[in-house]
N, C-alpha and C. Protein backbone atom coordinates (compact mmCIF):
# COMPACT_ATOMS: atom_id res chain seq x y z
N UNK A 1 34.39 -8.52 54.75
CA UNK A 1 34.69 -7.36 53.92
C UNK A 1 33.53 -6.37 53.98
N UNK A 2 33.91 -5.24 53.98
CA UNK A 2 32.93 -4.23 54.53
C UNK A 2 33.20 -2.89 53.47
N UNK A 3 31.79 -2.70 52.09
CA UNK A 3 31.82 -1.58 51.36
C UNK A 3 31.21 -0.45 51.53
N UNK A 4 31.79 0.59 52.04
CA UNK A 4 31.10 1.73 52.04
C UNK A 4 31.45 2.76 50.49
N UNK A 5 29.92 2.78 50.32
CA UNK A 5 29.33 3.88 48.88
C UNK A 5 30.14 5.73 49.39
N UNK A 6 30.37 6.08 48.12
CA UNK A 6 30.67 7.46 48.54
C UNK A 6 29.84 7.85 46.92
N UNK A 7 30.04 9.45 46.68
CA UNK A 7 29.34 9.37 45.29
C UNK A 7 29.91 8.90 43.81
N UNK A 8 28.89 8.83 43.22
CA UNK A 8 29.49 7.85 41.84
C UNK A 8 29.83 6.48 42.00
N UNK A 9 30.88 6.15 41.59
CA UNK A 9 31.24 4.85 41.44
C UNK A 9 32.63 4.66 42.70
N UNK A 10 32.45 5.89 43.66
CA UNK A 10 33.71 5.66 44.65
C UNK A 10 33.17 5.08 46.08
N UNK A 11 33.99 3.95 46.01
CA UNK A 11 33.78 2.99 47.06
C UNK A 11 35.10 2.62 48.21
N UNK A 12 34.82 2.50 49.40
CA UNK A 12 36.04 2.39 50.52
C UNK A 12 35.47 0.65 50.54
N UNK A 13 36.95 0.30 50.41
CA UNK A 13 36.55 -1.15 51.12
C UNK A 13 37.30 -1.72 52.62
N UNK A 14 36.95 -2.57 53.08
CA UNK A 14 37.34 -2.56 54.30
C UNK A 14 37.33 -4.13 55.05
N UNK A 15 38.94 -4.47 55.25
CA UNK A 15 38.92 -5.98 55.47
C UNK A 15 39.20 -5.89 57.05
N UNK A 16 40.27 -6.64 57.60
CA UNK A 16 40.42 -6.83 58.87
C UNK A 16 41.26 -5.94 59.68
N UNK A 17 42.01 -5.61 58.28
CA UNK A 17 43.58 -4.41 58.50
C UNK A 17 43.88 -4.04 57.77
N UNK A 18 42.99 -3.99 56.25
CA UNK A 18 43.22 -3.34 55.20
C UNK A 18 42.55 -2.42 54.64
N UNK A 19 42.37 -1.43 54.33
CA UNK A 19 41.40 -0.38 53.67
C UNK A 19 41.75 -0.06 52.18
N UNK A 20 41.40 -0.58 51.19
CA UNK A 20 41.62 0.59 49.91
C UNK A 20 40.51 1.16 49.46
N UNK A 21 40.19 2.40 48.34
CA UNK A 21 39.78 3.16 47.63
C UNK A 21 39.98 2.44 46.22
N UNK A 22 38.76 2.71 45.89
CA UNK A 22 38.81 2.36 44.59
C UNK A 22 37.74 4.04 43.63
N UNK A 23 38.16 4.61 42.73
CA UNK A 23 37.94 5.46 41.84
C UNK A 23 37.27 6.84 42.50
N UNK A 24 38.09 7.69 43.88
CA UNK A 24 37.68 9.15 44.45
C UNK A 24 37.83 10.07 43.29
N UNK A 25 36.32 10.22 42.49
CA UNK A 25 36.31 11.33 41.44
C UNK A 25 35.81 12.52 41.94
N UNK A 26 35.69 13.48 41.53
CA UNK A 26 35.13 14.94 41.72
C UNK A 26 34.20 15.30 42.20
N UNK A 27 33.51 14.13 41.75
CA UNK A 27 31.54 14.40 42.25
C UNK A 27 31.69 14.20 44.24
N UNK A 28 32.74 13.06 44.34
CA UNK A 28 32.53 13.04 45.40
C UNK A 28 32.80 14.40 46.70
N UNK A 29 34.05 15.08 45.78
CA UNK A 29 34.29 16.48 46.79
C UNK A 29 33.29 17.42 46.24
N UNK A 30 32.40 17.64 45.27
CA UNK A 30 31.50 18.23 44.73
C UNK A 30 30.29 18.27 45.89
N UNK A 31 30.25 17.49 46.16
CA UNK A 31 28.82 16.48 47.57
C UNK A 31 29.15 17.03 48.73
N UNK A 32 30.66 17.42 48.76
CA UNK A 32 30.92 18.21 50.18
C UNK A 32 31.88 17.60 50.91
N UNK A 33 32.07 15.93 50.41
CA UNK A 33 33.37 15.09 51.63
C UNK A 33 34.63 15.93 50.79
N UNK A 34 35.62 15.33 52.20
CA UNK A 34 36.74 16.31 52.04
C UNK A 34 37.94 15.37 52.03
N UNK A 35 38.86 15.49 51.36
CA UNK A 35 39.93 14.51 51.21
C UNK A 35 40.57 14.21 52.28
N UNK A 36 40.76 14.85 53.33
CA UNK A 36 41.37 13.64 54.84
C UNK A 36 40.65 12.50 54.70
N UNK A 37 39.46 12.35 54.73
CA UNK A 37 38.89 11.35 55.05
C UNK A 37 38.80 10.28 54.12
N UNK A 38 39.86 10.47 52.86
CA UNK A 38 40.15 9.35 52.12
C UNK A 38 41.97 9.06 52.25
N UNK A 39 42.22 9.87 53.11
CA UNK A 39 43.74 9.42 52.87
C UNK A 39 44.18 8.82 53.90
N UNK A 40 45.53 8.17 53.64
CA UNK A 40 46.47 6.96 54.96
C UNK A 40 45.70 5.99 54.16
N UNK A 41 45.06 5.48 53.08
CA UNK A 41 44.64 3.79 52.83
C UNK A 41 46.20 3.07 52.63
N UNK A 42 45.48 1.45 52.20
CA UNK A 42 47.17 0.41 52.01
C UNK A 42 46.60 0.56 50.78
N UNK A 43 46.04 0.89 49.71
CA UNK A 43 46.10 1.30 48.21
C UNK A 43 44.71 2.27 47.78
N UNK A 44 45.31 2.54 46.12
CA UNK A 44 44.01 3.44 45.72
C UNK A 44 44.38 2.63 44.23
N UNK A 45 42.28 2.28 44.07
CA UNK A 45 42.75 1.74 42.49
C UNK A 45 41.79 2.55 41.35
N UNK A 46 41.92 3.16 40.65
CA UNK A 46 41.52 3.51 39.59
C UNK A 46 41.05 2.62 38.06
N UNK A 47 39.86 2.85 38.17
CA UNK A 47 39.91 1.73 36.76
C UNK A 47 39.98 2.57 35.48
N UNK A 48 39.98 3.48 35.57
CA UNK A 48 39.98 4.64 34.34
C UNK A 48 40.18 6.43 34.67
N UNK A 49 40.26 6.58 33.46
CA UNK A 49 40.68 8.16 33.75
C UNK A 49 39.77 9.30 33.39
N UNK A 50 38.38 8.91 33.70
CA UNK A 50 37.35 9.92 33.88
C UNK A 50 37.66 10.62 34.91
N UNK A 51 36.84 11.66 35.06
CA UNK A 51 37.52 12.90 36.35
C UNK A 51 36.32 12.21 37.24
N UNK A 52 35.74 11.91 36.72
CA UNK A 52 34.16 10.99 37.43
C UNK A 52 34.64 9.83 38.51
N UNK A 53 35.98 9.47 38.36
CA UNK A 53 36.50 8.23 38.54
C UNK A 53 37.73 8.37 38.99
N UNK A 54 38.56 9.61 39.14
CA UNK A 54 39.61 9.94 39.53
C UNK A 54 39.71 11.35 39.59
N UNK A 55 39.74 12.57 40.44
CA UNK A 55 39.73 13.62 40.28
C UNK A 55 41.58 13.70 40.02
N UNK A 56 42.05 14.27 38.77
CA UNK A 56 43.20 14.70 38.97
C UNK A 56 43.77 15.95 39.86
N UNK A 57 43.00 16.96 39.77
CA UNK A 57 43.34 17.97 40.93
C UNK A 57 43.41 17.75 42.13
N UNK A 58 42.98 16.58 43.01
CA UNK A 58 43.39 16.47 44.02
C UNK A 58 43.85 15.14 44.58
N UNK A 59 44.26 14.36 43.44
CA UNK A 59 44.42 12.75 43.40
C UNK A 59 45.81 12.94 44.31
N UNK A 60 46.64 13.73 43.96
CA UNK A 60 47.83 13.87 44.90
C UNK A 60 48.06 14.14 46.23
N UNK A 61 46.52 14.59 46.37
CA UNK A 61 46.15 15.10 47.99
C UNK A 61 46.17 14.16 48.62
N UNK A 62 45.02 13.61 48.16
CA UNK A 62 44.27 12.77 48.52
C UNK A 62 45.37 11.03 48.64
N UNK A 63 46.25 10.87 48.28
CA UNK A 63 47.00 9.33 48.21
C UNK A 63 48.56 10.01 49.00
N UNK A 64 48.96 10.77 48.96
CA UNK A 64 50.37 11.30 49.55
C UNK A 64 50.92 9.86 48.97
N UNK A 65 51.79 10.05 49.88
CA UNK A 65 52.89 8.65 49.41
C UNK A 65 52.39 7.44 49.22
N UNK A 66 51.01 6.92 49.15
CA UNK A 66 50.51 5.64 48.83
C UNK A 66 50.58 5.35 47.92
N UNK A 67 50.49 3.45 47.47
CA UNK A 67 50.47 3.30 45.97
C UNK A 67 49.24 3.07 45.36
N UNK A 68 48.94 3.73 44.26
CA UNK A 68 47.89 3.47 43.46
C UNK A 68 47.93 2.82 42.21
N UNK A 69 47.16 2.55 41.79
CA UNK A 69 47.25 1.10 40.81
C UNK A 69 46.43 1.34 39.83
N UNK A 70 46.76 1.12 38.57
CA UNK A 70 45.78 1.75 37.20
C UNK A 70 46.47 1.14 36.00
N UNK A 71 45.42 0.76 34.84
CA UNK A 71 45.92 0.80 33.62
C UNK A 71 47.12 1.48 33.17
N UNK A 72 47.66 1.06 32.14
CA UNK A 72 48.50 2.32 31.55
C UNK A 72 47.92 3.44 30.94
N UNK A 73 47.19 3.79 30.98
CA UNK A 73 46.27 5.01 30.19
C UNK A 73 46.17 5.88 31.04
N UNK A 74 45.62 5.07 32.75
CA UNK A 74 45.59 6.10 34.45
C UNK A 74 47.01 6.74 34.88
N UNK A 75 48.46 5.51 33.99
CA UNK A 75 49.27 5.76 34.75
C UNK A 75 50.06 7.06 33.56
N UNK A 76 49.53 6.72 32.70
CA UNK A 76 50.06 8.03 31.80
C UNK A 76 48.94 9.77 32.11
N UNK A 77 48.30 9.72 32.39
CA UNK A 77 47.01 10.52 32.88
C UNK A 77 47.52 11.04 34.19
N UNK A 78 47.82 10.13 34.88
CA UNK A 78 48.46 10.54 36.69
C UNK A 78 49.80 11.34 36.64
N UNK A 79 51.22 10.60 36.00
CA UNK A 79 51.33 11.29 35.91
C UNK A 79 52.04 12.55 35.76
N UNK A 80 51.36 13.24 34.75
CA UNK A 80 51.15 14.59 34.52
C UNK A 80 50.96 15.41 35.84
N UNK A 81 50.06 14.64 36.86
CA UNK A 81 49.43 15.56 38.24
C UNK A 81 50.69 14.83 38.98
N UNK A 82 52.11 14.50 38.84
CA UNK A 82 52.93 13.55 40.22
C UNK A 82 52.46 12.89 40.68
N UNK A 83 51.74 11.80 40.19
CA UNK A 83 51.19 10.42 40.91
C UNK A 83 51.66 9.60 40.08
N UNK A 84 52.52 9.14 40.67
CA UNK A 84 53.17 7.46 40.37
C UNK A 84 52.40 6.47 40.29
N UNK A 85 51.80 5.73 39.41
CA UNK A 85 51.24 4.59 38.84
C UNK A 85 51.85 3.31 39.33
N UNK A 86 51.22 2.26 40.18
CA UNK A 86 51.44 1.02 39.55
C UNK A 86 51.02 0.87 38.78
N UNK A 87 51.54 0.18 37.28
CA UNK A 87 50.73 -0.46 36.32
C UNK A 87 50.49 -2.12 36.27
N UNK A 88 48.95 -2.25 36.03
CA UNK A 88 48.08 -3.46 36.52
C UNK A 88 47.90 -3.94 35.25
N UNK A 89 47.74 -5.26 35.37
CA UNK A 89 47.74 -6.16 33.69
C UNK A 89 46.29 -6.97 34.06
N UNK A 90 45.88 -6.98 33.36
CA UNK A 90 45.08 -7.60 32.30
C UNK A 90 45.07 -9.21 33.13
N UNK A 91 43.98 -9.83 34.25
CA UNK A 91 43.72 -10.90 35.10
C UNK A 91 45.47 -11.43 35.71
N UNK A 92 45.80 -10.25 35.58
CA UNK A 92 47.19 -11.00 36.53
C UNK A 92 47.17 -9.93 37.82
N UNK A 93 47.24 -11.08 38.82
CA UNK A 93 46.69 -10.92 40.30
C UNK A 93 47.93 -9.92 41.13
N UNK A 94 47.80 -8.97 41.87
CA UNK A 94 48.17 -8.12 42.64
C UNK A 94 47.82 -8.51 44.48
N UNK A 95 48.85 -7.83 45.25
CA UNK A 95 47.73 -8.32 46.47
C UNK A 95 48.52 -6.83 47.54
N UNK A 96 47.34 -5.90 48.28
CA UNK A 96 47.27 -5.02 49.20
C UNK A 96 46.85 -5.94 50.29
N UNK A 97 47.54 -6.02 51.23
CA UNK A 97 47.50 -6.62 52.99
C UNK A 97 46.81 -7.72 52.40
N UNK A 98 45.34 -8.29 53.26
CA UNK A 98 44.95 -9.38 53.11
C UNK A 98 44.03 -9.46 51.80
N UNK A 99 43.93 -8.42 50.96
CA UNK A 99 43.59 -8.64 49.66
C UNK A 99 44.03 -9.11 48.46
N UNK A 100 43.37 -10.02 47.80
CA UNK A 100 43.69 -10.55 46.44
C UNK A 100 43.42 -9.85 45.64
N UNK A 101 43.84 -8.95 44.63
CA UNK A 101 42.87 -8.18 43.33
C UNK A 101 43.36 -8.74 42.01
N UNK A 102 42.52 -8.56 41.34
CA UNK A 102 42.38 -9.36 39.98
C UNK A 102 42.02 -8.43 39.21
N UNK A 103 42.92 -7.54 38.30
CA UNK A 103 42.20 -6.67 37.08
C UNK A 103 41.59 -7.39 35.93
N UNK A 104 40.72 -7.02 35.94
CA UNK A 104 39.62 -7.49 35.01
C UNK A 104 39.54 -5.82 33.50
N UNK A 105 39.91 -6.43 32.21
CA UNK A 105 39.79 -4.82 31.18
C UNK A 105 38.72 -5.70 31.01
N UNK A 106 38.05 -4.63 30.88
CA UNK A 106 36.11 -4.96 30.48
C UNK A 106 36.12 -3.25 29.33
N UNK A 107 35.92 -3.51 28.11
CA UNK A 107 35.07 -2.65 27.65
C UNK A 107 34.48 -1.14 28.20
N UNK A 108 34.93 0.04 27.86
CA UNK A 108 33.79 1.03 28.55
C UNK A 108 32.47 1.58 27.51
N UNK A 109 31.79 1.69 28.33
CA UNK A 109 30.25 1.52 27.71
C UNK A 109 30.50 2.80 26.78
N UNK A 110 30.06 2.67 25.72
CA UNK A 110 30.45 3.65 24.62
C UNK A 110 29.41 5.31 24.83
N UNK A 111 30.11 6.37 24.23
CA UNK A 111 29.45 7.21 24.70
C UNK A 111 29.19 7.77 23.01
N UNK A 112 28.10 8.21 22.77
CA UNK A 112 27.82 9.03 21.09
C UNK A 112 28.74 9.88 21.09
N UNK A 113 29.79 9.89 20.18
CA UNK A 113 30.66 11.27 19.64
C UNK A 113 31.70 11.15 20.11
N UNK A 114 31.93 10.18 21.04
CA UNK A 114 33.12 10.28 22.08
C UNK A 114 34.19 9.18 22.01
N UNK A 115 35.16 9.66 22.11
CA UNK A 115 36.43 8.21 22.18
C UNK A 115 36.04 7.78 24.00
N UNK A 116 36.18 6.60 24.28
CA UNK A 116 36.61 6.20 25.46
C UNK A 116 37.85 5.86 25.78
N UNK A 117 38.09 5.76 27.51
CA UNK A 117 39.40 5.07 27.20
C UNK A 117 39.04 3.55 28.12
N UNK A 118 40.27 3.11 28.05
CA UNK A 118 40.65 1.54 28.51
C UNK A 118 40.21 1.71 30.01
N UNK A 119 39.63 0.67 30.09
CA UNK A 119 38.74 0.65 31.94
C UNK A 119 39.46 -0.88 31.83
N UNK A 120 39.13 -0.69 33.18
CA UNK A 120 40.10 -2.18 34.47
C UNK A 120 38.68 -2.00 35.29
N UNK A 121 38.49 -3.05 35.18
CA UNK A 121 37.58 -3.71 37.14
C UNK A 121 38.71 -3.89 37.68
N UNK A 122 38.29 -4.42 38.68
CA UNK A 122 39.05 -5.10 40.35
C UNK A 122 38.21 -6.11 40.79
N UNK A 123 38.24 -7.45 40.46
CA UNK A 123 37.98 -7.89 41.46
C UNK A 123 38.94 -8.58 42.71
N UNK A 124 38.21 -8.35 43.89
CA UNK A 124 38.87 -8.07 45.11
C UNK A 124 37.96 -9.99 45.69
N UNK A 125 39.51 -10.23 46.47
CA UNK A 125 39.83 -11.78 46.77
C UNK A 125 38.67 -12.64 46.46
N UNK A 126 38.47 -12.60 44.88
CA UNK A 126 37.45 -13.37 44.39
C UNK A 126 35.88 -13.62 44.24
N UNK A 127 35.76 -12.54 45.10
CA UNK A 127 33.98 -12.30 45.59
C UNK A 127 33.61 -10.86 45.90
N UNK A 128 34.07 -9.90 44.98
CA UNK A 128 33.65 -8.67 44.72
C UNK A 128 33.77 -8.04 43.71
N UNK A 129 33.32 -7.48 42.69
CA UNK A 129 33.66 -6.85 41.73
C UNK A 129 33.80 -5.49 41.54
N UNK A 130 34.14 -4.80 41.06
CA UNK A 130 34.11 -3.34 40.82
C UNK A 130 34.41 -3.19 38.92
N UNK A 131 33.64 -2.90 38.57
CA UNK A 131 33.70 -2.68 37.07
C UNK A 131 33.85 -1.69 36.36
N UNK A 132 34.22 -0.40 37.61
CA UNK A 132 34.90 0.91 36.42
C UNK A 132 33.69 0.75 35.87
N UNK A 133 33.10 1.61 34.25
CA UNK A 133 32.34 1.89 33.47
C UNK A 133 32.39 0.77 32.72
N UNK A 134 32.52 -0.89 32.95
CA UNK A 134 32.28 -2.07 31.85
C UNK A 134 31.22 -1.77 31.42
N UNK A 135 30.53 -2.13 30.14
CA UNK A 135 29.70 -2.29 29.81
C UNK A 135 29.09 -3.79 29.72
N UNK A 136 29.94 -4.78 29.92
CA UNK A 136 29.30 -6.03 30.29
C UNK A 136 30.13 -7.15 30.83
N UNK A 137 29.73 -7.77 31.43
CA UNK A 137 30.47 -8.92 32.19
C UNK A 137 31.36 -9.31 31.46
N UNK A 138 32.62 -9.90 31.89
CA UNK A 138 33.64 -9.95 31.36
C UNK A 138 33.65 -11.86 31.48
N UNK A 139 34.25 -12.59 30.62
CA UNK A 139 33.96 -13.93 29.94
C UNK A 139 34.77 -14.64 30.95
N UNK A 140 34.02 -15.87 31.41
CA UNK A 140 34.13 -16.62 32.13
C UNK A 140 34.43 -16.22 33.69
N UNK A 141 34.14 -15.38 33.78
CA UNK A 141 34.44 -14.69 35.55
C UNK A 141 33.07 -14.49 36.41
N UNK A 142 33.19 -15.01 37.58
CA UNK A 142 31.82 -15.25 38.73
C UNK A 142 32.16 -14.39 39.43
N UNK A 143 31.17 -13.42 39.94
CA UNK A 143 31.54 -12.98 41.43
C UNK A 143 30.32 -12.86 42.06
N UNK A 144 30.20 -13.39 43.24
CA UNK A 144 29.34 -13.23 44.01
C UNK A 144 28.28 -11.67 44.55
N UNK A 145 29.27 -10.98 44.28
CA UNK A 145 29.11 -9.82 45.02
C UNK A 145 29.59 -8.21 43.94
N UNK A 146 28.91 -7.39 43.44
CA UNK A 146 29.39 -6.58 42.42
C UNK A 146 28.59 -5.10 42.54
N UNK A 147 29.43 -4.23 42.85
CA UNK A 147 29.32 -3.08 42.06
C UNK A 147 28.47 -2.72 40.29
N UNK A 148 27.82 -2.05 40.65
CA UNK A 148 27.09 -2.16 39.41
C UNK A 148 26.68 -1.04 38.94
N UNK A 149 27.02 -1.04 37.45
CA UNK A 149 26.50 0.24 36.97
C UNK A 149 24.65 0.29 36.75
N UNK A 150 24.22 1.82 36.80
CA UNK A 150 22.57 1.14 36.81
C UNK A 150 21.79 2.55 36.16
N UNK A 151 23.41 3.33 35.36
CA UNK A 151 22.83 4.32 34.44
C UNK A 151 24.02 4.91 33.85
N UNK A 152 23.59 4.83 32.33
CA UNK A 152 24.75 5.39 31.24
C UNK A 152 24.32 5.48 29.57
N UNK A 153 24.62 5.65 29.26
CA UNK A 153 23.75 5.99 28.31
C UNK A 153 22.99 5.20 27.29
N UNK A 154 23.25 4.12 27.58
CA UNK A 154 22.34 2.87 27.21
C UNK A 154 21.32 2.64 28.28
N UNK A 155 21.37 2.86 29.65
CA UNK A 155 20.84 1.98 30.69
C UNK A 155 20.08 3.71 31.12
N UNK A 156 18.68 3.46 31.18
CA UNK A 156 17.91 4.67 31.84
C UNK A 156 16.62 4.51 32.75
N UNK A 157 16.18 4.96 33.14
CA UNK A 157 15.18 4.76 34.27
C UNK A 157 13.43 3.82 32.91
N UNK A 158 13.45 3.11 33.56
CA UNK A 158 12.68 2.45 33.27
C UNK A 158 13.41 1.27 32.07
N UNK A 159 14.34 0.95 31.87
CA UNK A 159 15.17 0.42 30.83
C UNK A 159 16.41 -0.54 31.56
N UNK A 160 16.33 -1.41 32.39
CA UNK A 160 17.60 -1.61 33.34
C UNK A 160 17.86 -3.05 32.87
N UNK A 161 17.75 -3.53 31.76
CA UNK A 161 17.86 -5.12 30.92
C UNK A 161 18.98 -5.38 30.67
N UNK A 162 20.02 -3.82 30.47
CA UNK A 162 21.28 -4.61 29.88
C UNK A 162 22.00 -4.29 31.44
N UNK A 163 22.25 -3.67 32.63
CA UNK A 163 22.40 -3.98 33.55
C UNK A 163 22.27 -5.02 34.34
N UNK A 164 20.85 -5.47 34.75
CA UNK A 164 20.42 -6.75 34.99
C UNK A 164 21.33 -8.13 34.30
N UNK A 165 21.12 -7.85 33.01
CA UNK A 165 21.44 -8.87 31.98
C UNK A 165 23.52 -9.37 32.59
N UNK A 166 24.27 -8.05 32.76
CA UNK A 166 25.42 -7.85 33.40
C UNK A 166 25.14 -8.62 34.53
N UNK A 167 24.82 -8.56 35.61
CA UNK A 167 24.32 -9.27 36.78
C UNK A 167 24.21 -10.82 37.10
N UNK A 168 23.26 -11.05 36.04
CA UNK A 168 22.92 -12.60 35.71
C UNK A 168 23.94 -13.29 35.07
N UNK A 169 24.65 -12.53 34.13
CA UNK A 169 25.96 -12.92 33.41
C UNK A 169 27.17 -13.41 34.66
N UNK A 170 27.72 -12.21 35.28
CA UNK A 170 28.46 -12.68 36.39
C UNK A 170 28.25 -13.94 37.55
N UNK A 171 26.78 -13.67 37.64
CA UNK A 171 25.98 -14.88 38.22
C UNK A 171 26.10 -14.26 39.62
N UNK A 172 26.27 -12.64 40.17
CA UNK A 172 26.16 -12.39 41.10
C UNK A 172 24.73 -12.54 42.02
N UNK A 173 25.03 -12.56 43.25
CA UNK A 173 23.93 -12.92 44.40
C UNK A 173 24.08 -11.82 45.13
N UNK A 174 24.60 -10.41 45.24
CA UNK A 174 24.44 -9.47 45.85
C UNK A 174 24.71 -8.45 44.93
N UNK A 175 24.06 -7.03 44.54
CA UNK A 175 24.12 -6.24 43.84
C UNK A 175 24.23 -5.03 44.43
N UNK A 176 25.30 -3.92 44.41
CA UNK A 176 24.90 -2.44 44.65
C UNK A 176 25.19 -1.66 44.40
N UNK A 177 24.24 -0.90 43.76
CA UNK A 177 24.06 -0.01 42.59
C UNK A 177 25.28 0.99 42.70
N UNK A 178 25.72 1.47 41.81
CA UNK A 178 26.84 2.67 42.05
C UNK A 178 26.47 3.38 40.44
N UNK A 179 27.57 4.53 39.99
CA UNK A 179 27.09 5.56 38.97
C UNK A 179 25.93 5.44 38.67
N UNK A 180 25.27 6.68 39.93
CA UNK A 180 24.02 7.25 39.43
C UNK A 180 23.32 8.31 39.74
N UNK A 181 24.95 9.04 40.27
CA UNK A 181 25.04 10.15 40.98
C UNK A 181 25.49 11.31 40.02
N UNK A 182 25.10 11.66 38.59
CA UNK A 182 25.96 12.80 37.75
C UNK A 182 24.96 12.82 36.61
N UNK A 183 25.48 12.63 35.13
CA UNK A 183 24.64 13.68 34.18
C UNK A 183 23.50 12.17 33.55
N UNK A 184 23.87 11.17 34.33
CA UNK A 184 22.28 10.11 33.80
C UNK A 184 22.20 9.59 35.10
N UNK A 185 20.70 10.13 34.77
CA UNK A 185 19.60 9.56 35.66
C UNK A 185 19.23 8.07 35.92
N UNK A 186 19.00 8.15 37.33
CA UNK A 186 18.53 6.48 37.64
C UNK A 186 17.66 6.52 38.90
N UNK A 187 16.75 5.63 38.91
CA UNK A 187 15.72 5.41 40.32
C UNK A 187 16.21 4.29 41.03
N UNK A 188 16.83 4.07 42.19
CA UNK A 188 17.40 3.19 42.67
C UNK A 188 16.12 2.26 43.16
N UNK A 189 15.60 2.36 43.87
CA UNK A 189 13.80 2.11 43.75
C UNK A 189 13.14 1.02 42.67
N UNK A 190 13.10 1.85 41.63
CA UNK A 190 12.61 1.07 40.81
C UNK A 190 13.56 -0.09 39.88
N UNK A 191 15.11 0.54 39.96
CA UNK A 191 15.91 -0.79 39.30
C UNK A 191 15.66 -2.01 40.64
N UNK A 192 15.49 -1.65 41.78
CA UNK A 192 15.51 -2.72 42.46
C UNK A 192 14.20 -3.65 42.26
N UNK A 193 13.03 -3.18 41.89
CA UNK A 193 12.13 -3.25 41.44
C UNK A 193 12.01 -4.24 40.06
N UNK A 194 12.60 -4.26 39.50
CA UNK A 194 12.52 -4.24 38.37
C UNK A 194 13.80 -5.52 38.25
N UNK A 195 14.84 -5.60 38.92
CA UNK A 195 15.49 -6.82 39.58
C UNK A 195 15.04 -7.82 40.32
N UNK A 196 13.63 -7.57 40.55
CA UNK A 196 13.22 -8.58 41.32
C UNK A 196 13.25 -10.03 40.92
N UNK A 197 13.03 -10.38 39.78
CA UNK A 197 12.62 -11.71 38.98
C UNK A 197 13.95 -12.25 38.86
N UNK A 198 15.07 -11.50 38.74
CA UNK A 198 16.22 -11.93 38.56
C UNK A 198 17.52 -12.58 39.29
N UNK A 199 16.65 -12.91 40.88
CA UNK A 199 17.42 -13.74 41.43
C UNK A 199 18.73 -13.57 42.38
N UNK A 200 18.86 -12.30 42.19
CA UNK A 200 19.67 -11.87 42.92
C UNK A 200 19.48 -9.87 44.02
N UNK A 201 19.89 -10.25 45.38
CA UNK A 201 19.77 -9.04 45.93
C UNK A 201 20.36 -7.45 45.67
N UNK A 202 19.11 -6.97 45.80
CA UNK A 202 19.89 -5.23 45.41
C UNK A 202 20.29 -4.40 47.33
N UNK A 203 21.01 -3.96 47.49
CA UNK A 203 21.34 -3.17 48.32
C UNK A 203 22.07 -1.83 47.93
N UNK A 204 20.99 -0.69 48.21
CA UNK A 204 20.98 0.43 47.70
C UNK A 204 21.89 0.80 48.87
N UNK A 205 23.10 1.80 49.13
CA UNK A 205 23.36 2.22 49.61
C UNK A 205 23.40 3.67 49.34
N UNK A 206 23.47 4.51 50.45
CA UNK A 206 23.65 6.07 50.68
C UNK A 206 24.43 6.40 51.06
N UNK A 207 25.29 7.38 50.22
CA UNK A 207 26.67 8.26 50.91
C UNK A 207 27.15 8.13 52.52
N UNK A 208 28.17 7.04 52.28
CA UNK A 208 28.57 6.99 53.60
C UNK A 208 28.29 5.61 54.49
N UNK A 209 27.41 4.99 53.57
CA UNK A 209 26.71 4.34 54.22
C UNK A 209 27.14 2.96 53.69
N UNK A 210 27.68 1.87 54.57
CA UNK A 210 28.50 0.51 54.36
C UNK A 210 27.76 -0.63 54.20
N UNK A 211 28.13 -1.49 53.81
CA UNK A 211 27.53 -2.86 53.85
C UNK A 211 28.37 -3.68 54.10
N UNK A 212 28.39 -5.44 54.72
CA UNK A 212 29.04 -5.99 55.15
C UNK A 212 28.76 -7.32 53.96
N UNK A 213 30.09 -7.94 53.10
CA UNK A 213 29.49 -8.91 52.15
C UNK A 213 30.29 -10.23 52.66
């Protein structure tokens, strides 16, 4: 399985004959990529309905006739813009080509003043996570391999304990960093830094740029 970072928390994944998208928000056409180069996948999954996490203005572009997969909150949110929702439950398993996915509702990390809404992870055939905006590991679930938040408004540069703490919880052995590309700051550098004691690898990736797990 092969993850390539785009900005924020939007990630391409990539199996033998399968490709999905998981959360193409705004920031990423903001950066300059252009929506061909996210469309034709075998799914798109959304864990929430931040524009951070789903751009609605061009979510329709960007998926044409593909199916995308979201809470009921994404699929009432979508749509409004003509995007047809699968709706995904709560650890009951889904499967795109040779992928297993597993929605995981995890909590979104609370914001001062603000309602949130209902976030979904993915984890993908048992050894990847993607956590949407969780704010913490979700009970009794391992994954080897996770997407990770590593700034929000609890978690700030020099402060990365309740991230980490997320990490060690899952009991992951590969880490890489995602939302930390928009209005909170993060040193990818120094959270790796600062992960050191904790047993498990950081792999920073850069726009565009894949890893093989």
């Amino acid at each position: 399985m092969k993850i390539k970072k785009y900005p924020q928390s939007h990630l391409l994944i990539t199996g033998n004959n399968t490709k999905i998208i998981i959360d193409p928000g705004y920031i990423t056409f903001e950066k300059g990529f252009k929506v061909e180069e996210f469309q034709g996948m075998d799914g798109y999954l959304i864990t929430h309905q931040h524009t951070d996490h789903v751009d609605p203005e061009k979510i329709l572009e960007i998926v044409g006739n593909g199916k995308v997969y979201g809470n009921a909150d994404v699929a009432v949110k979508l749509k409004d813009y003509g995007v047809e929702v699968v709706t995904i439950y709560n650890r009951k398993p889904f499967n795109i080509g040779e992928f297993e996915i597993t929605p995981v509702d995890l909590p979104h990390f609370q914001v001062p003043g603000k309602e949130v809404p209902s976030n979904t992870g993915y984890l993908i055939n048992g050894i990847f996570l993607h956590p949407g905006d969780g704010a913490e590991a979700p009970k009794e679930l391992h994954s080897d391999n996770l997407a990770l938040l590593i700034a929000n408004p609890w978690i700030s540069p020099g402060h990365y304990e309740k991230a980490i703490q997320f990490a060690k919880d899952l009991q992951a052995k590969v880490v890489i960093p995602i939302h930390f590309d928009s209005r909170y700051p993060a040193d990818t550098k120094e959270f790796a830094e600062k992960a050191e004691e904790a047993e498990f690898e950081v792999r920073v990736l850069n726009w565009g740029e894949e890893t093989t797990i």
